[in-house]
N, C-alpha and C. Protein backbone atom coordinates (compact mmCIF):
# COMPACT_ATOMS: atom_id res chain seq x y z
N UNK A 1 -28.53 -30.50 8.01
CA UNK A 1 -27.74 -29.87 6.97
C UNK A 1 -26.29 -29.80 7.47
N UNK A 2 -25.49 -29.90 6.66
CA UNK A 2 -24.14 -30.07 6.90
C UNK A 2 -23.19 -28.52 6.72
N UNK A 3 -22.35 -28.34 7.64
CA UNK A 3 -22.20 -26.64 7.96
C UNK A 3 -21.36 -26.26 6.51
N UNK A 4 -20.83 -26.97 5.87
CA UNK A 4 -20.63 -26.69 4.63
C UNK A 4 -21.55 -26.31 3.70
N UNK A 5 -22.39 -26.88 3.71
CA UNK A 5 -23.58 -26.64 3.01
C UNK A 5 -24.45 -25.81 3.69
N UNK A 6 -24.35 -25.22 4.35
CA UNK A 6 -25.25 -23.97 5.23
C UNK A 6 -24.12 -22.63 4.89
N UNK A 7 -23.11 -22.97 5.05
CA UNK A 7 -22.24 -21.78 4.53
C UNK A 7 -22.36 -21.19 2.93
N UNK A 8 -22.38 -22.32 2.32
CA UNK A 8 -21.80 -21.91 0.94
C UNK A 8 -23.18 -22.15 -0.06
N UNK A 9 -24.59 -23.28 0.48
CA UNK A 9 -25.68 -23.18 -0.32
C UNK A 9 -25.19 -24.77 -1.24
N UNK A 10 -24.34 -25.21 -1.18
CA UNK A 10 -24.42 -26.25 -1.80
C UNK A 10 -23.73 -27.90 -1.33
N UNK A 11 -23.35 -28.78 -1.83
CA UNK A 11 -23.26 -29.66 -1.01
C UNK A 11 -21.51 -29.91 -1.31
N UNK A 12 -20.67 -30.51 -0.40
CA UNK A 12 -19.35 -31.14 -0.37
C UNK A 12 -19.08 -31.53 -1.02
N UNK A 13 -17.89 -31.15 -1.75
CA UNK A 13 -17.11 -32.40 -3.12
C UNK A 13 -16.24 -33.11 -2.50
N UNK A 14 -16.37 -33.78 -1.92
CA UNK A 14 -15.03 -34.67 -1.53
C UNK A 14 -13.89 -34.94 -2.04
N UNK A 15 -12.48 -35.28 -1.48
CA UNK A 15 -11.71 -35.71 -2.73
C UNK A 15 -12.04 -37.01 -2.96
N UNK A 16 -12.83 -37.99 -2.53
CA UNK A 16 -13.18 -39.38 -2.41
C UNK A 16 -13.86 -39.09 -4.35
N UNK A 17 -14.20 -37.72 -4.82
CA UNK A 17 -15.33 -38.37 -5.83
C UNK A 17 -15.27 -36.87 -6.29
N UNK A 18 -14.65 -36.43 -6.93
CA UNK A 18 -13.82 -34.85 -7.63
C UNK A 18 -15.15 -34.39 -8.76
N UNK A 19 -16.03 -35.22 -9.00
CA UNK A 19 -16.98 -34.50 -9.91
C UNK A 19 -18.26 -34.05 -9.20
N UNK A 20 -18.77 -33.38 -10.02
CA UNK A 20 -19.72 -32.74 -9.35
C UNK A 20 -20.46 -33.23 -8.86
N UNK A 21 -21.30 -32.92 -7.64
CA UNK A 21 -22.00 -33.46 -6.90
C UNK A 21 -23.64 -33.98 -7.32
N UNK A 22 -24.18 -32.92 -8.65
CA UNK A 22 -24.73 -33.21 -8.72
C UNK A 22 -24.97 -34.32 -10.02
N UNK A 23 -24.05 -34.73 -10.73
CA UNK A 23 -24.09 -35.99 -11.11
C UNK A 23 -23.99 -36.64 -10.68
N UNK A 24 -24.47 -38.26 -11.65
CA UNK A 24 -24.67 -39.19 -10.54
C UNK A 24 -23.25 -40.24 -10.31
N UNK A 25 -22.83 -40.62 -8.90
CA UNK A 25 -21.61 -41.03 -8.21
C UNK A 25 -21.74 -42.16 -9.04
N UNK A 26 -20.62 -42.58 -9.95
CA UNK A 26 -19.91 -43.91 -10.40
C UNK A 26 -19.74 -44.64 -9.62
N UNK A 27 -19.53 -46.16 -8.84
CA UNK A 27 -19.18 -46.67 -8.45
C UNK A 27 -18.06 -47.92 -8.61
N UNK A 28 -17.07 -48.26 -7.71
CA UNK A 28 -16.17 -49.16 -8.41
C UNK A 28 -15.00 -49.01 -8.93
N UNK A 29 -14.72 -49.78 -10.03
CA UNK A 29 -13.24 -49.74 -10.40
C UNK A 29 -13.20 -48.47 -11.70
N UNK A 30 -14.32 -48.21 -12.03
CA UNK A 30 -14.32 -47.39 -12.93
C UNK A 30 -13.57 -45.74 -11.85
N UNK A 31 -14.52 -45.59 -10.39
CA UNK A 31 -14.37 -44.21 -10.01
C UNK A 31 -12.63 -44.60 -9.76
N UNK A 32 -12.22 -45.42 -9.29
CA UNK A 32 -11.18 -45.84 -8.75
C UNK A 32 -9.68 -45.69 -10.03
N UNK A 33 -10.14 -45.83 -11.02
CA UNK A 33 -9.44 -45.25 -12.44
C UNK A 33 -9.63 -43.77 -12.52
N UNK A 34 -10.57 -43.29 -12.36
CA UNK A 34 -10.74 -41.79 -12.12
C UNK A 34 -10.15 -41.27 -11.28
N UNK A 35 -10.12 -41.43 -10.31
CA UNK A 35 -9.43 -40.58 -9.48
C UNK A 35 -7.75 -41.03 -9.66
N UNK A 36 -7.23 -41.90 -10.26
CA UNK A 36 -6.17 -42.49 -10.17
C UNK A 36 -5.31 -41.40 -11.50
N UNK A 37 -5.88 -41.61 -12.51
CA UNK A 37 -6.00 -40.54 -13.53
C UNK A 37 -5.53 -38.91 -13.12
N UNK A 38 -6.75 -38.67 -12.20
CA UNK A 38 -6.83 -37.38 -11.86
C UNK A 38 -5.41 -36.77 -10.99
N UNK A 39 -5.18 -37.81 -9.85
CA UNK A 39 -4.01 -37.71 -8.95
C UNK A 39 -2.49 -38.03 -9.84
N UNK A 40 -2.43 -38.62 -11.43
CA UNK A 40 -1.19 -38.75 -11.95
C UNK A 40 -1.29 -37.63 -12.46
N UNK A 41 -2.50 -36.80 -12.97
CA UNK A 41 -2.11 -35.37 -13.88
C UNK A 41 -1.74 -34.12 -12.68
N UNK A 42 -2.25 -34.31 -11.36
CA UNK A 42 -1.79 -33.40 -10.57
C UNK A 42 -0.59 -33.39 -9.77
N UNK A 43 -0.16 -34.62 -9.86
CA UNK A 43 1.65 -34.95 -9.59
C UNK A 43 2.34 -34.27 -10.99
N UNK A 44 1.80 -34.55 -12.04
CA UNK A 44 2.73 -33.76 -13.10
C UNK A 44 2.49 -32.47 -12.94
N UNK A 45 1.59 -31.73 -13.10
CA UNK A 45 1.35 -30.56 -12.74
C UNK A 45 2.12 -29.73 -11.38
N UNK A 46 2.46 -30.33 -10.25
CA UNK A 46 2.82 -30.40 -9.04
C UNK A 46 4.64 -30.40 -9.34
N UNK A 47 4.94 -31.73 -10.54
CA UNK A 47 6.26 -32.00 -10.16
C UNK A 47 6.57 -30.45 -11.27
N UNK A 48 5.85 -30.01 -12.12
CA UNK A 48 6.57 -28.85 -13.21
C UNK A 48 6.84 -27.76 -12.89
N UNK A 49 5.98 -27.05 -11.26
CA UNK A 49 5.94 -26.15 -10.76
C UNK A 49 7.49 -26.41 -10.04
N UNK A 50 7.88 -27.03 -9.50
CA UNK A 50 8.93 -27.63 -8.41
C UNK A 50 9.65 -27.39 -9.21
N UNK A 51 9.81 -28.35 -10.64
CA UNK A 51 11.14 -27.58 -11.31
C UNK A 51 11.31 -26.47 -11.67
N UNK A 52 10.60 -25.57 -11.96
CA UNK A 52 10.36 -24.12 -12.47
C UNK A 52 11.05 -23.21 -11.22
N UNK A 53 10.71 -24.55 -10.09
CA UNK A 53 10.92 -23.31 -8.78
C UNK A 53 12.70 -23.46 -8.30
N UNK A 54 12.96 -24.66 -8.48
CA UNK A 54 14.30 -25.16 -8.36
C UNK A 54 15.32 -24.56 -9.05
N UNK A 55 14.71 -24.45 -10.65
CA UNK A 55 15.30 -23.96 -11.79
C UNK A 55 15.92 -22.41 -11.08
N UNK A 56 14.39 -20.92 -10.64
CA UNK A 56 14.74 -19.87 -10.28
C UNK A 56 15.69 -20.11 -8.83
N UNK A 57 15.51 -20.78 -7.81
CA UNK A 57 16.62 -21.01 -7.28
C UNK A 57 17.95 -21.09 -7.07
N UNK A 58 18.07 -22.46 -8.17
CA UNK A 58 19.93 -22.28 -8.75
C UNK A 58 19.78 -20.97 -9.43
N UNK A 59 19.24 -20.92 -10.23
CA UNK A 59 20.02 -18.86 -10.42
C UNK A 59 19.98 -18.08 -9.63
N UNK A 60 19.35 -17.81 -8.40
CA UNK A 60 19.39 -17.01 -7.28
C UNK A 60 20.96 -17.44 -6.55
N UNK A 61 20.88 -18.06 -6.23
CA UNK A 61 21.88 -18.78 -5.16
C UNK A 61 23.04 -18.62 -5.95
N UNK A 62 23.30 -19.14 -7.51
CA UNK A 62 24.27 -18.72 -8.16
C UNK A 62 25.05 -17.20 -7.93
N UNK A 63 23.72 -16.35 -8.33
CA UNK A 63 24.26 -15.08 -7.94
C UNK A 63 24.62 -14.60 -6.75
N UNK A 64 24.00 -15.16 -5.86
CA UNK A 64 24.40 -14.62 -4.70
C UNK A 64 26.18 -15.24 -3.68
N UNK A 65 26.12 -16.27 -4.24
CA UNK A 65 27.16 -17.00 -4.26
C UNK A 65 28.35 -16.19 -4.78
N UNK A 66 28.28 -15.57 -6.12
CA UNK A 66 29.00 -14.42 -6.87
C UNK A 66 29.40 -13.32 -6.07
N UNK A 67 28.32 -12.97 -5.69
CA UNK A 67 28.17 -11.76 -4.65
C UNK A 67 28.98 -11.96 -3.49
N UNK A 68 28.80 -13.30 -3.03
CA UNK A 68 29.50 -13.54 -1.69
C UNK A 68 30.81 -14.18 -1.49
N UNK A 69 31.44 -13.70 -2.00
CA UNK A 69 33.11 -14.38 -2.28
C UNK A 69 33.65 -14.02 -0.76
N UNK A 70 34.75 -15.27 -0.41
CA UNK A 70 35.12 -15.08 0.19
C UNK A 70 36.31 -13.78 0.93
N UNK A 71 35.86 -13.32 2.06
CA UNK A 71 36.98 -11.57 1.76
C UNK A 71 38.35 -12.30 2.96
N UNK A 72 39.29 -11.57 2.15
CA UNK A 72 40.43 -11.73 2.66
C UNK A 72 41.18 -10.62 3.44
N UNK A 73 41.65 -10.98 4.81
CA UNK A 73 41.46 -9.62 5.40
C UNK A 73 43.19 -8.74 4.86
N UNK A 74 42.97 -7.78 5.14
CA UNK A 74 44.10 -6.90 4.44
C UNK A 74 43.50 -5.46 6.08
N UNK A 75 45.15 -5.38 6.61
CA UNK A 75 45.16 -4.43 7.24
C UNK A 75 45.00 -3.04 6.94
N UNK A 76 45.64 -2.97 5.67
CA UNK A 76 45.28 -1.42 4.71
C UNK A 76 43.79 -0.92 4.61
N UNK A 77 42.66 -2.04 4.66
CA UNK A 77 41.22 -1.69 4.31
C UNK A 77 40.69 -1.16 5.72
N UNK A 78 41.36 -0.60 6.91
CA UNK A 78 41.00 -0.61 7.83
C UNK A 78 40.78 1.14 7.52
N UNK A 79 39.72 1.48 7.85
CA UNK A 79 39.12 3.63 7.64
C UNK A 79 39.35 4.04 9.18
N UNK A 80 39.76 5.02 8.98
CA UNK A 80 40.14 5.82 10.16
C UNK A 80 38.88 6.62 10.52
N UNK A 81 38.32 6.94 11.70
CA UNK A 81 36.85 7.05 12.03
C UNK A 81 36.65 8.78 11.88
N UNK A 82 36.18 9.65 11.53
CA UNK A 82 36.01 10.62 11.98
C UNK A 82 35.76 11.68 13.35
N UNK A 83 36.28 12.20 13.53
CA UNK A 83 35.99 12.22 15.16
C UNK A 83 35.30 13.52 15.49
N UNK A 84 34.26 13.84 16.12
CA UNK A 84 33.81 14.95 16.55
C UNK A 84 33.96 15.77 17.71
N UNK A 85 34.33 16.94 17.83
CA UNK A 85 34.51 17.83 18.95
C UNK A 85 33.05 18.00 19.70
N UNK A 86 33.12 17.46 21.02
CA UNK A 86 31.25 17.49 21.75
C UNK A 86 31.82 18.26 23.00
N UNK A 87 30.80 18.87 22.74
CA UNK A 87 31.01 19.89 24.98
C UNK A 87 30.16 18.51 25.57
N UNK A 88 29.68 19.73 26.73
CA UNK A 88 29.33 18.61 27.53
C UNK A 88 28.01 18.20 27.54
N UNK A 89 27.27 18.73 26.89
CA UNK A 89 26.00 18.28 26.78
C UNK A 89 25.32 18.15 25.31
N UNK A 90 27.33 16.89 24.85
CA UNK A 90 26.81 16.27 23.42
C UNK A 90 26.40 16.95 22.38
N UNK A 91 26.42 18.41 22.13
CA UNK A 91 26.10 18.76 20.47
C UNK A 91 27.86 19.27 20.04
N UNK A 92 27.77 19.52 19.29
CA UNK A 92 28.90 20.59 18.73
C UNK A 92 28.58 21.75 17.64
N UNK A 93 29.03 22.67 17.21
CA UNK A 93 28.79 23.95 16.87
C UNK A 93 29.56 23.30 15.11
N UNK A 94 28.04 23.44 13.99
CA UNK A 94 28.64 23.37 12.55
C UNK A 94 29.33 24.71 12.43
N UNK A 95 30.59 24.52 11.37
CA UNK A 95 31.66 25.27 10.88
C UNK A 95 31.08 25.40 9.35
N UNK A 96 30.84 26.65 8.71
CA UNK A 96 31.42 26.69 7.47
C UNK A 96 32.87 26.07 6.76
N UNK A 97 32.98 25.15 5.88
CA UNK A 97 33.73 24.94 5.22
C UNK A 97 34.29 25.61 4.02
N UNK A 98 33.04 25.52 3.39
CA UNK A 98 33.20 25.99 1.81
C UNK A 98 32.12 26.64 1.18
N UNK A 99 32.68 27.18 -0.04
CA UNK A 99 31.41 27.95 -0.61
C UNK A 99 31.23 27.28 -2.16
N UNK A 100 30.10 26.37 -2.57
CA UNK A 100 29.94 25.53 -3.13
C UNK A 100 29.36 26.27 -4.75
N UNK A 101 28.29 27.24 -4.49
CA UNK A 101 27.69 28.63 -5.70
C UNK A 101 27.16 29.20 -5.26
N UNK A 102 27.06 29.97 -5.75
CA UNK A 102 26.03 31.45 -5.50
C UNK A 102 24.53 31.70 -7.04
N UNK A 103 23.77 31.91 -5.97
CA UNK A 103 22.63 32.37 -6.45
C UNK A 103 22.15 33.66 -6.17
N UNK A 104 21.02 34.30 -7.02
CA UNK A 104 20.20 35.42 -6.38
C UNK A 104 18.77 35.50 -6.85
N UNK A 105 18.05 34.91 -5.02
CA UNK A 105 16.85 34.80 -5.76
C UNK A 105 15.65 35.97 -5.64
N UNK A 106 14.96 36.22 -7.11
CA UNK A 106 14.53 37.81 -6.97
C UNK A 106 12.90 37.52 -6.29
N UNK A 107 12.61 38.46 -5.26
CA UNK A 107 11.25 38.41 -4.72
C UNK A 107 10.46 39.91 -5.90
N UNK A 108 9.18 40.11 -5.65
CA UNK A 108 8.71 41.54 -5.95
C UNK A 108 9.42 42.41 -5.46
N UNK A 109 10.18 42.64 -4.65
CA UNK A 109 10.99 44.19 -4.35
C UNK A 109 12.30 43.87 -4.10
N UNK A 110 12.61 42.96 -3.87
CA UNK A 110 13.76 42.72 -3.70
C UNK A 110 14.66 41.73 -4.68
N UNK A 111 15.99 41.03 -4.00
CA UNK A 111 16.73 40.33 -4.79
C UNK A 111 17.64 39.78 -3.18
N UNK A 112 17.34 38.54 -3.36
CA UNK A 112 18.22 37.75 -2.09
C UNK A 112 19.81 37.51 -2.59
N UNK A 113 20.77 37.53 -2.06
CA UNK A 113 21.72 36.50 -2.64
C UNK A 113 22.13 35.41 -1.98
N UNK A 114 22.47 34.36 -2.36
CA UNK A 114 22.14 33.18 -1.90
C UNK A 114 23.82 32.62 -1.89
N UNK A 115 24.31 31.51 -0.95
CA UNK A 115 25.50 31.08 -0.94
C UNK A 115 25.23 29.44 -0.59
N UNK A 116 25.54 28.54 -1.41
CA UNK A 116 25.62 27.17 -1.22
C UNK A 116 26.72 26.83 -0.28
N UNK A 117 26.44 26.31 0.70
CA UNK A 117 27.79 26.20 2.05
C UNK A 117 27.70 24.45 2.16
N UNK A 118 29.19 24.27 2.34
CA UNK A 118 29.36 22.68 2.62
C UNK A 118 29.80 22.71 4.08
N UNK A 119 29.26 21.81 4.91
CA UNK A 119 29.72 22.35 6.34
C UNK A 119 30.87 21.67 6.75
N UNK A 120 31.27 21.11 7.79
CA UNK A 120 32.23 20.30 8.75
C UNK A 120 30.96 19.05 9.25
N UNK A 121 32.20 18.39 8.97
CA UNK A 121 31.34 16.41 9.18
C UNK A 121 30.23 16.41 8.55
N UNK A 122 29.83 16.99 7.42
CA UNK A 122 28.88 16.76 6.41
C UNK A 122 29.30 16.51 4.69
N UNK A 123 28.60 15.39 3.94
CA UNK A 123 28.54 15.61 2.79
C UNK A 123 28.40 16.58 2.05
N UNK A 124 28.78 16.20 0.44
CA UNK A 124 28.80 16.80 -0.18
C UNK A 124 26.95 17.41 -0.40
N UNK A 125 26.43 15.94 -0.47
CA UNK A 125 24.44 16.21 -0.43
C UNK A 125 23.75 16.96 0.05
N UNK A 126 24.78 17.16 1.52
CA UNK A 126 23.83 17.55 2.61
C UNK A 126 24.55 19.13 2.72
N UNK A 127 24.71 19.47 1.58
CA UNK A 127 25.25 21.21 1.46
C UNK A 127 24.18 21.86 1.07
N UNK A 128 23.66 23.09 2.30
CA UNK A 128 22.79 23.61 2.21
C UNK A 128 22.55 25.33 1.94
N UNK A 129 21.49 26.06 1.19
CA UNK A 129 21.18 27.17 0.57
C UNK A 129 21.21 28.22 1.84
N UNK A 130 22.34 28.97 2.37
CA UNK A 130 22.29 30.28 3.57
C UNK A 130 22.07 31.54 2.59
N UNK A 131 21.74 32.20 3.40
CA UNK A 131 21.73 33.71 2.94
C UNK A 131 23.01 34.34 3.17
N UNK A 132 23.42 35.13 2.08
CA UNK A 132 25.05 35.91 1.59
C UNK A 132 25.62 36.50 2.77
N UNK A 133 24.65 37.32 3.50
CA UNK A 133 24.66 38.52 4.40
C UNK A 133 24.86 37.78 5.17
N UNK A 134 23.92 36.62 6.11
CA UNK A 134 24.48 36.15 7.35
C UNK A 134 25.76 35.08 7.69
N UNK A 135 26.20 34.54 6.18
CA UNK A 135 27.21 33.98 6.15
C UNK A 135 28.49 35.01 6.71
N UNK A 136 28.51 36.28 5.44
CA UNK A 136 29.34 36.59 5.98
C UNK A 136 29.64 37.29 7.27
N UNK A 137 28.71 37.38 8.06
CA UNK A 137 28.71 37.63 9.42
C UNK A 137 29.49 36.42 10.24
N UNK A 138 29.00 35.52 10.22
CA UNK A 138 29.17 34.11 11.31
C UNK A 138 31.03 33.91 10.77
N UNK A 139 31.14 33.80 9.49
CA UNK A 139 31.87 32.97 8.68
C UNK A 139 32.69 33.95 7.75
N UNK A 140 34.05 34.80 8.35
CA UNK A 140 33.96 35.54 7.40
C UNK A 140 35.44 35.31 6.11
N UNK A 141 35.93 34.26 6.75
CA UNK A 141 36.85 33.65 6.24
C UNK A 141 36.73 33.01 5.05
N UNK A 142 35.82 32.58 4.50
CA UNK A 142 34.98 31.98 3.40
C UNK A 142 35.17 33.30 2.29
N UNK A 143 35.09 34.29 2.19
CA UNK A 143 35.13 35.75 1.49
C UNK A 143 36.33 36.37 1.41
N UNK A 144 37.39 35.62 2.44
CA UNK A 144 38.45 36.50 2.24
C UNK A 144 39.40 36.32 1.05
């Protein structure tokens, strides 16, 4: 038994002879038109995919081509870096900046008040919800 046929339970289709195995094999100029047949419809089939694929191509490449214009340098586009104050073992101490809104959020007995703070060397995004009271402890310049 042939390990194809121990794997799968049935016997090899060759490409020598594309029909089923268990009809019976043509011989000659007839199979020889058959398969000749068979291999011109799968070159067309073959060449339509290629253009389809060529086709999404040039529009890819088009666009990206768009995208990729050549840049011309200009000394003005040059950003000045931000710079951070570090001790010596690399962190630095966030600053209150600003006070962005105020909230107050109510628990069962109580009532928090809340202060939106924008810090130093941080975005606008990354402005985060402190509590009223300990702001104005740390930070009292923000209130004045």
């Amino acid at each position: 038994m042939a390990l194809f046929e121990a794997l799968y339970g049935r016997k090899y289709g060759s490409p020598v002879c594309w029909d089923d195995v268990t009809d019976a094999v043509t011989l000659g100029p007839e199979l020889i038109q058959l398969m000749v047949e068979q291999v011109h419809v799968i070159r067309q089939k073959m060449r339509a995919a290629q253009d389809r694929q060529k086709c999404y191509a040039d529009l890819k490449r088009s666009e990206i081509e768009f995208a990729l214009r050549k840049y011309v340098s200009d000394h003005t586009h040059v950003l000045a870096a931000k710079t951070v104050e570090m001790d010596e073992n690399l962190s630095y101490e966030e600053v209150a900046k600003e006070i962005f809104d105020r909230k107050v959020r109510k628990t069962r007995n109580s009532e928090i008040s809340l202060v939106k703070i924008l810090w130093t060397n941080h975005n606008v995004e990354e402005a985060t919800w402190e509590v009223e009271d300990e702001i104005k402890e740390k930070h009292p310049h923000l209130f004045a």
